[in-house]
Protein backbone atom coordinates (compact mmCIF):
# COMPACT_ATOMS: atom_id res chain seq x y z
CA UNK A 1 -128.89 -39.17 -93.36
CA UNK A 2 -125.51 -37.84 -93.24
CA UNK A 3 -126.01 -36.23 -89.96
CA UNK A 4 -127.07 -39.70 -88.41
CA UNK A 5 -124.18 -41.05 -89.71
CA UNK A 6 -121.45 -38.12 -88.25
CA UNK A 7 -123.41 -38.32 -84.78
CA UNK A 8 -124.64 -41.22 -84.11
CA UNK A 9 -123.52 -43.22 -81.09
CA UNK A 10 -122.90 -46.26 -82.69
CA UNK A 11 -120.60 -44.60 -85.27
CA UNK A 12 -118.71 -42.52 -82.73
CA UNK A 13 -118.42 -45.88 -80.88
CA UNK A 14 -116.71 -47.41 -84.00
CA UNK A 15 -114.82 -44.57 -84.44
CA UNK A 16 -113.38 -44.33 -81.16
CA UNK A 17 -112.07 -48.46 -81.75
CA UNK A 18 -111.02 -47.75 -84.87
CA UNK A 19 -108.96 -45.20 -83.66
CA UNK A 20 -107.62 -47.54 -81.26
CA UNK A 21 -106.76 -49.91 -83.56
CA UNK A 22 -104.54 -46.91 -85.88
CA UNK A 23 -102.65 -45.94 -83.11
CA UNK A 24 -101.33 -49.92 -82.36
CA UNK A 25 -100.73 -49.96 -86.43
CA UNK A 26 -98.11 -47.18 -85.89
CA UNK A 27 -95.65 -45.05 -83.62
CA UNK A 28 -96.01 -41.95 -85.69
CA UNK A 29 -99.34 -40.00 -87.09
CA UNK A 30 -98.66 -40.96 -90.31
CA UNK A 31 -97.72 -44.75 -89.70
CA UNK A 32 -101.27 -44.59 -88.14
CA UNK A 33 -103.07 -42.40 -90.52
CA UNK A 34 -101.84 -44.81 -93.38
CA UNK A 35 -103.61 -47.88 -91.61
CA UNK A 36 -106.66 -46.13 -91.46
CA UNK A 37 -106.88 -45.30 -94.67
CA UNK A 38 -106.11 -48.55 -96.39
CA UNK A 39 -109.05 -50.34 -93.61
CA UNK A 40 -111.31 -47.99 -95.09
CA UNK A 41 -110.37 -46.75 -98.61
CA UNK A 42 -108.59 -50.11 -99.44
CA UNK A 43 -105.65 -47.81 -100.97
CA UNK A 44 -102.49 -45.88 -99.69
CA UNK A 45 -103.30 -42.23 -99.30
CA UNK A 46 -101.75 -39.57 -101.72
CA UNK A 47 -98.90 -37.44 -100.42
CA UNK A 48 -101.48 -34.35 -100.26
CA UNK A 49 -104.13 -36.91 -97.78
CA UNK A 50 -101.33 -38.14 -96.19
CA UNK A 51 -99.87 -34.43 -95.00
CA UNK A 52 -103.41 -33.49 -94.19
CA UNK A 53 -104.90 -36.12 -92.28
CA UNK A 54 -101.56 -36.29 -90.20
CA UNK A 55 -101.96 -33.16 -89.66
CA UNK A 56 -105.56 -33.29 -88.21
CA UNK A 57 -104.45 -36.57 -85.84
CA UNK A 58 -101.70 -34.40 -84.23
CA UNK A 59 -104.53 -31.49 -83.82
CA UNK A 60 -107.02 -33.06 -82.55
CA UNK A 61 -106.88 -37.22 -82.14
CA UNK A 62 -107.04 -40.23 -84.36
CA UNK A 63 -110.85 -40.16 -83.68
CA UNK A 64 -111.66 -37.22 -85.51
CA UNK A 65 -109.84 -38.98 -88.77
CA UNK A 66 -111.15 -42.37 -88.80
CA UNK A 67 -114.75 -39.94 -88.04
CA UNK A 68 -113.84 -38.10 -91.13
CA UNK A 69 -112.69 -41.67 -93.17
CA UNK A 70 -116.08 -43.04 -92.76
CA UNK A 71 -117.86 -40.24 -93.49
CA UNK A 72 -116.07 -39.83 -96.71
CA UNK A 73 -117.70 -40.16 -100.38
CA UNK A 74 -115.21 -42.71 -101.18
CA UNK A 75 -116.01 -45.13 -97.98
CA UNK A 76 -119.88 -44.42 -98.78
CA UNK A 77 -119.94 -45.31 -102.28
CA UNK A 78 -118.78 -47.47 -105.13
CA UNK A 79 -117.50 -46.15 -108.10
C-alpha cells in the first residue's frame, strides 16, 4: 500500500500540481515550503521541518516535497 501510494500516477500527477500551486504561494523555498505544509498538515512547520524541507526543494524541486508531504504519517492518519 505505501508503494502504490509513492508511485502511483495519479499521486505523482497531484504532486506535480501541488507543486505548482507552492511555488505561486511564494518567491522563496521556504515561502513555498510553508504553503505546502499548512494544505496538507493544516499547521506551520517547526523551525527543524522548515530548514529541511527547504532544503530538499532547492535540491531537488517542490515535487519531491509535496511527494514526501503526502506520504507522511501525519497527512495519512488522524491522531
Amino acid at each position: 500500500q505505501a508503494l502504490t501510494l509513492l508511485n502511483n500516477r495519479f499521486v505523482l500527477h497531484q504532486c506535480r500540481h501541488m507543486a505548482h500551486r507552492a511555488l505561486q504561494a511564494g518567491n522563496t523555498p521556504e515561502e513555498q515550503v510553508r504553503a505546502a505544509v499548512q494544505w496538507t498538515w493544516q499547521r506551520d512547520p517547526a523551525d527543524s521541518e522548515l530548514q529541511r524541507l527547504s532544503r530538499l526543494a532547492r535540491d531537488h524541486g517542490m515535487d519531491s516535497v509535496c511527494r514526501l508531504l503526502l506520504n507522511s504519517n501525519e497527512f495519512l492518519f488522524v491522531d
